[in-house]
Structures are given as structure tokens and as C-alpha cells.
Protein backbone atom coordinates (compact mmCIF):
# COMPACT_ATOMS: atom_id res chain seq x y z
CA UNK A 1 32.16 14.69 13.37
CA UNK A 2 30.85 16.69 10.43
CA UNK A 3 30.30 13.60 8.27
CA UNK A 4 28.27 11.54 11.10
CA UNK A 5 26.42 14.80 11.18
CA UNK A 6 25.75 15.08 7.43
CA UNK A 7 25.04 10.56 7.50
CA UNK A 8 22.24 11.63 10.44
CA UNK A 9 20.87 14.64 9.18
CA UNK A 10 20.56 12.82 6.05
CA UNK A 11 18.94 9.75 7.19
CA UNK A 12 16.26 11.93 9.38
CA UNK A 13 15.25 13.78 6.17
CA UNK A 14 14.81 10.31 5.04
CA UNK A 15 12.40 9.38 7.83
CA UNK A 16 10.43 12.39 7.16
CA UNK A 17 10.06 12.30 3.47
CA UNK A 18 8.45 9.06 4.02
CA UNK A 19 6.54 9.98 6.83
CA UNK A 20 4.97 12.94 5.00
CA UNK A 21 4.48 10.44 1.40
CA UNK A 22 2.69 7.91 4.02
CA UNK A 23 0.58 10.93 5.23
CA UNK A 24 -0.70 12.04 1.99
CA UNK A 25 -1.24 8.44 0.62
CA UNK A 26 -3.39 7.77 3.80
CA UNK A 27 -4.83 11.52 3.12
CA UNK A 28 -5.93 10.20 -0.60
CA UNK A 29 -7.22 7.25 1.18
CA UNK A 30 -9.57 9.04 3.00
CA UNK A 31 -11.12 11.27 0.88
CA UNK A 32 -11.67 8.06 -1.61
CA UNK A 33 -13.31 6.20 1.53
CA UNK A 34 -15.27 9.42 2.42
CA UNK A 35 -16.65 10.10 -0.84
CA UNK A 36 -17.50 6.32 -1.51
CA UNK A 37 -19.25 5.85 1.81
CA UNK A 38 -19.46 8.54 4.21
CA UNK A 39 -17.66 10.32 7.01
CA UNK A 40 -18.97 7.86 9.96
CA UNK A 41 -16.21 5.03 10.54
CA UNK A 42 -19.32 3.38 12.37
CA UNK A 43 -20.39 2.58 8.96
CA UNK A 44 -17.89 2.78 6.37
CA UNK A 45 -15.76 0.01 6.81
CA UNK A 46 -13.03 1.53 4.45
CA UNK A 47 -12.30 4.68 6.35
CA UNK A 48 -12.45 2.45 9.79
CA UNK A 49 -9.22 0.87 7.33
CA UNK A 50 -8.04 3.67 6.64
CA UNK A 51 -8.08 4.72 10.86
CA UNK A 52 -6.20 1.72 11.24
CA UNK A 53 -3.72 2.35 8.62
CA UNK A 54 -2.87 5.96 9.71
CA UNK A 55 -2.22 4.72 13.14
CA UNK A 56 0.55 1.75 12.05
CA UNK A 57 2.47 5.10 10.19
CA UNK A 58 1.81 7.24 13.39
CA UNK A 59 -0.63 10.12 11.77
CA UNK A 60 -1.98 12.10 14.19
CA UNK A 61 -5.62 11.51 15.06
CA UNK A 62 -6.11 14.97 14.44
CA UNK A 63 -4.67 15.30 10.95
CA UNK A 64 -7.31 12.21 10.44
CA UNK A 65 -10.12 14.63 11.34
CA UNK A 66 -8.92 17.20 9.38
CA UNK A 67 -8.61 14.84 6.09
CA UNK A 68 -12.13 13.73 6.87
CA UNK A 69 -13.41 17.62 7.03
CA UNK A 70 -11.56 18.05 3.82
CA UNK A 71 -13.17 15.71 2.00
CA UNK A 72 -16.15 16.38 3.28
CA UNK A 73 -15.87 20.13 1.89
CA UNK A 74 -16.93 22.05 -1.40
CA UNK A 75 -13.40 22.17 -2.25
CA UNK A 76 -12.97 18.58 -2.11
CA UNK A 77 -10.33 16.91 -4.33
CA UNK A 78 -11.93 13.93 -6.52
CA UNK A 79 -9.12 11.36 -7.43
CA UNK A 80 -9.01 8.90 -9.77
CA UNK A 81 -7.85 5.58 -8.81
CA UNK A 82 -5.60 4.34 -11.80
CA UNK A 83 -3.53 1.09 -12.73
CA UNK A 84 -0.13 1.51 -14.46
CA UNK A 85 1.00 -1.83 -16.15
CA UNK A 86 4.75 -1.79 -16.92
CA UNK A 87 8.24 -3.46 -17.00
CA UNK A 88 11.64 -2.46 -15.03
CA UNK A 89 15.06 -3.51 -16.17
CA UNK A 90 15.43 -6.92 -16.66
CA UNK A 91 12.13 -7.83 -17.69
CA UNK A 92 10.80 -7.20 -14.13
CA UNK A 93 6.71 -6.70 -14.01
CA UNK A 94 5.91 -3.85 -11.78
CA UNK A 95 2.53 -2.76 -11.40
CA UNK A 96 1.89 1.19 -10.17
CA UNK A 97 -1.35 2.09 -8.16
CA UNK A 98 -2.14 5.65 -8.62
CA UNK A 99 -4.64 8.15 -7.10
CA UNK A 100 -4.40 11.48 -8.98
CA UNK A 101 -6.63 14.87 -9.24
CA UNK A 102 -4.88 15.76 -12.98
CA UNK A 103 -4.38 11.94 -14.41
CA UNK A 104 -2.66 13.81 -17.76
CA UNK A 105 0.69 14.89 -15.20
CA UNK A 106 0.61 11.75 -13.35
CA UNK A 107 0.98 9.07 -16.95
CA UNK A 108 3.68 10.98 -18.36
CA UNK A 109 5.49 11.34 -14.83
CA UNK A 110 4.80 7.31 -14.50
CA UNK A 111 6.50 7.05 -17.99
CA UNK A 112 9.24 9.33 -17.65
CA UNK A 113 10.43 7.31 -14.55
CA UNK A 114 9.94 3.77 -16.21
CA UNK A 115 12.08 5.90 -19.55
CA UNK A 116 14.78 6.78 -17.20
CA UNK A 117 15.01 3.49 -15.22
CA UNK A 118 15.86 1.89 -18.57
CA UNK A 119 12.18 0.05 -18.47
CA UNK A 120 9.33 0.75 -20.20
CA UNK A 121 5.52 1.67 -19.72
CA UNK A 122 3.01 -1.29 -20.66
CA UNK A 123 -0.30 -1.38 -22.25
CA UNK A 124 -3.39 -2.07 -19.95
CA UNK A 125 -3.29 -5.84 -19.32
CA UNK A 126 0.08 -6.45 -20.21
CA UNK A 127 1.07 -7.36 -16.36
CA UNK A 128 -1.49 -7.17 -13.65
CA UNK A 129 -2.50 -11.10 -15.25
CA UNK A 130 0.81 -12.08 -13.70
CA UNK A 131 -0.58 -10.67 -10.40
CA UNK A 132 -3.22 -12.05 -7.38
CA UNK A 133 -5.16 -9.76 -5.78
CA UNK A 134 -5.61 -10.33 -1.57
CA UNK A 135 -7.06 -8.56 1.22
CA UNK A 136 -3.54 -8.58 3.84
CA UNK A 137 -4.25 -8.00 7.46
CA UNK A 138 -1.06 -7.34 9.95
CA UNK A 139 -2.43 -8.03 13.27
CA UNK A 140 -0.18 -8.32 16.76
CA UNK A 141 1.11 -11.48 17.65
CA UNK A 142 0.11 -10.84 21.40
CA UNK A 143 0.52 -14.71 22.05
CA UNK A 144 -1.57 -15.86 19.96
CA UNK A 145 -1.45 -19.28 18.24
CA UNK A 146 -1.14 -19.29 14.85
CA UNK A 147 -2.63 -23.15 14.48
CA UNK A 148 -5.53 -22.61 16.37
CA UNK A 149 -6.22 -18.71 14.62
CA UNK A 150 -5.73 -20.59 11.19
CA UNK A 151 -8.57 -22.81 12.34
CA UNK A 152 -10.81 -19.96 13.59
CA UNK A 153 -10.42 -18.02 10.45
CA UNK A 154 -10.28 -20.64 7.88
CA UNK A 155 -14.90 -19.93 7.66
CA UNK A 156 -13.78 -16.52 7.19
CA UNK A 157 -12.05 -16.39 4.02
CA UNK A 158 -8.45 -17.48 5.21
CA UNK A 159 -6.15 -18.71 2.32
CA UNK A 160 -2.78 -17.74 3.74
CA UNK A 161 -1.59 -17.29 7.45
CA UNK A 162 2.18 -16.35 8.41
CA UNK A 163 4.58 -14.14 10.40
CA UNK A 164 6.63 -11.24 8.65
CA UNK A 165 10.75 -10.36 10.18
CA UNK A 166 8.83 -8.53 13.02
CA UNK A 167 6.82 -11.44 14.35
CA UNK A 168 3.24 -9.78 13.06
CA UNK A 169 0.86 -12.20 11.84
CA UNK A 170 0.31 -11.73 8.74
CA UNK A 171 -3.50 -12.96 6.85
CA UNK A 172 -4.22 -12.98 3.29
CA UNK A 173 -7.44 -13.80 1.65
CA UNK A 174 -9.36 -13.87 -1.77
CA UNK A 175 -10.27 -10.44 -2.75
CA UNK A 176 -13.92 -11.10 -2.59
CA UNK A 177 -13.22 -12.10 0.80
CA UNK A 178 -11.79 -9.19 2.55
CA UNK A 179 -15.08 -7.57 3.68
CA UNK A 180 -16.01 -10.98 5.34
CA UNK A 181 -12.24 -11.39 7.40
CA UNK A 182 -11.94 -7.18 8.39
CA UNK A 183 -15.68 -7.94 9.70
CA UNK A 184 -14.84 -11.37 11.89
CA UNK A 185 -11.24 -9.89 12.83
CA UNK A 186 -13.34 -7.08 14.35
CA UNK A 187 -16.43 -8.78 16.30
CA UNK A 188 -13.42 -11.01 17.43
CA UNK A 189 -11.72 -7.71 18.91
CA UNK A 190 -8.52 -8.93 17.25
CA UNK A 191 -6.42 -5.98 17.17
CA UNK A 192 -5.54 -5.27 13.24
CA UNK A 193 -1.88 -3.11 12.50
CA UNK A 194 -2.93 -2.67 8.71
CA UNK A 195 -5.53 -3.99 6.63
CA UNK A 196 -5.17 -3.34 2.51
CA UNK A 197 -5.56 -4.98 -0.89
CA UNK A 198 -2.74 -5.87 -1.86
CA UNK A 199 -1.12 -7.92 -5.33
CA UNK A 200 0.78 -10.93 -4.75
CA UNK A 201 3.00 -12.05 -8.01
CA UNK A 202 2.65 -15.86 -9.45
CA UNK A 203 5.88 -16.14 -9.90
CA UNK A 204 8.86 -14.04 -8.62
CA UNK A 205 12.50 -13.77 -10.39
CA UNK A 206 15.87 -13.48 -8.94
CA UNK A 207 18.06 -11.35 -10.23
CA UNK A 208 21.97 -10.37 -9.33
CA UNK A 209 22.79 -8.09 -6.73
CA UNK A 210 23.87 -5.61 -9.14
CA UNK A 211 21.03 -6.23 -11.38
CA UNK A 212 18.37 -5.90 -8.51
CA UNK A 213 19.89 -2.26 -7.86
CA UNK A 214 18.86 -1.05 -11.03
CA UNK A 215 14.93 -2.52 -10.56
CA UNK A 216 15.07 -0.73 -7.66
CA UNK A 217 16.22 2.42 -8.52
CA UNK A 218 13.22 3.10 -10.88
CA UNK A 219 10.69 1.50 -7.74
CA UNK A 220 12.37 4.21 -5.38
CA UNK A 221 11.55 6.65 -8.20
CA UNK A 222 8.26 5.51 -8.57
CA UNK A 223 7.23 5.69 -4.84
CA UNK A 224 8.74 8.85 -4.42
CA UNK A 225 6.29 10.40 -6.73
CA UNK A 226 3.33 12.30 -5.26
CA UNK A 227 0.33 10.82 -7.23
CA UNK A 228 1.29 7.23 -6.41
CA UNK A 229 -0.05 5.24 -3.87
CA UNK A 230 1.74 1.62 -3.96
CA UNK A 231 4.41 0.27 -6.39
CA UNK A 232 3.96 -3.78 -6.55
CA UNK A 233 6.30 -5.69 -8.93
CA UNK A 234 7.46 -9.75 -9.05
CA UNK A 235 11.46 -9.05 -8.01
CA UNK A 236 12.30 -12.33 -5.63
């Protein structure tokens, strides 16, 4: 009994450590989208994202509010956005999205856990060429047809159209386009899980079993640090 206990216990802690690292990322998100455009979702389109996002992780609307009134405040919290270019084990590219208040902590914290994962930090440019950036929008499949949404969206900026292991549709466009397909997903009243920019590799590598463990033990490390936001790298 005591070690079902300890498997349980553990796995809940689990649960919450990644609820609370979704909560501050969506927290950083805010105050980026706040200070960038304004406090009224009405008309900033990122922090409407960012309400959409907090929802799919289940963040209280109310601990929205408050993130809002924080950033809104004289003791505000500017972040920098910064792009860590790198390589994991195995000559894996990973690519490390950060938004930091003290960017001095966060590059040698970003090094020490490529040092210790056996990989190694890059220069600027040395990886995010292997990478596409795309606006992604999840949105519930709530019988819709894929065919005929591909055709309604393809005006809109539509390059990819799909459904993930959980029968979401999934939309990707070009980067430039993402404004254009959050804007016709909405007068459409499409209901949108997530919407983000996201990095899609060129070309993904397979590795061994044992070999992918030790890529991701230094992404696990990675995302488990507090200044970043999302780890992106080209493991098949």
C-alpha cells in the first residue's frame, strides 16, 4: 500500500508542478501582451490568445485578472523575450524560448543544463535556420469536416490542416499569417483550444530508445526551469 501511495503522491506533485510552470508561463504571457497592447482583450488580440490559452491549462479566470492588474501596476515586471540556439546529445537542435526579468541568471542556467545534459550552448543562428516558424491553432473537432474547413480557410492563410492523438484539429499557417487566421477563426465563432507561434523543424532525426532518453533528459531540464517559456528541438 505504501508504495502505490508514494507512485500517487508522486505523480500528483507531478500534475501540479506543471500546472503551476503553465501558470506562470501564461502569467509572462500576459504581462508581454499587456505591455505591448493594452489591458482590453476587445482590442489586443494577443492577450484575447493568451485568455484562450489559460483556459486549455485550466487557470482560473480570476488569476487572469489578477495577472492583468499586475502588469498593469508600477511594480510591473518587464521581460525580455530571448532565443537560445543550442544542441542536445546526439547532435539534436533544440531551440529554448525564454522570457526573463534578470537575462544574466537565465543564459548561464540555459548553459549549465545544456553542460550537464552532455550538449552544448550554440551561437545565435547556429539552429533556429533549421526551424519554420507557424501560427498553430487547436480548435474542437465538434463535427466538423476537415475537407470542407480546409477549403474555408485555405483565403485565410491555411498551409497545414490535421488532427493530433486527441482528435483536435489542428491549423498551421505562415507566420505572417497568424493575425489574418486568429481573426477569420473568430468572426467564424470557431471555438479555438490554443492559439501560439510555434517552430516546426525541416527535418527531424530518429534516434534509439536509449539515445532519445538522454535528449530528453536535458529538454525536461530545460522546461523545468522558471525563465523558460517553450523548449522546441528536431527529435523524430
Amino acid at each position: 500500500m505504501g508504495r502505490i501511495f508514494e507512485v500517487r503522491k508522486s505523480s500528483m506533485f507531478a500534475r501540479w508542478d506543471k500546472m503551476a510552470k503553465n501558470f506562470t508561463r501564461i502569467g509572462k504571457e500576459i504581462a508581454i501582451a499587456v505591455k505591448a497592447g493594452g489591458a482590453d482583450p476587445n482590442g489586443n488580440a494577443a492577450l484575447r490568445r493568451c485568455y484562450q490559452n489559460a483556459r486549455s491549462v485550466g487557470m482560473p479566470k480570476d488569476r487572469v485578472e489578477a495577472a492583468i492588474k499586475r502588469a498593469m501596476g508600477k511594480e510591473m515586471v518587464n521581460y525580455d523575450e530571448i532565443l537560445y540556439e543550442g544542441y542536445a546529445p546526439h547532435g539534436i537542435a533544440v531551440l529554448v524560448e525564454t522570457a526573463t526579468d534578470n537575462p544574466t541568471r537565465t543564459v548561464a542556467n540555459v548553459r549549465m543544463h545544456f553542460t550537464k545534459s552532455g550538449g552544448a550552448l550554440g551561437t545565435s543562428g547556429s539552429v533556429a535556420f533549421t526551424f519554420t516558424r507557424m501560427g498553430e491553432f487547436k480548435i474542437k473537432n465538434s463535427g466538423l469536416n476537415i475537407e470542407d474547413l480546409e477549403l474555408e480557410l485555405i483565403d485565410f492563410g491555411l498551409e497545414e490542416i490535421g488532427e493530433d492523438s486527441e482528435g483536435n484539429i489542428i491549423i498551421r499557417t505562415a507566420y505572417n499569417e497568424f493575425g489574418h487566421m486568429a481573426k477569420a477563426l473568430e468572426e467564424k465563432k470557431i471555438e479555438v483550444v490554443t492559439a501560439e507561434l510555434t517552430r516546426i523543424p525541416q527535418n527531424a532525426v530518429e534516434l534509439s530508445e536509449e539515445a532519445a532518453q538522454d535528449v530528453f533528459k536535458l529538454i525536461d531540464k530545460l522546461e523545468e526551469d522558471e525563465d523558460v517559456q517553450k523548449v522546441y528541438h528536431n527529435l523524430k
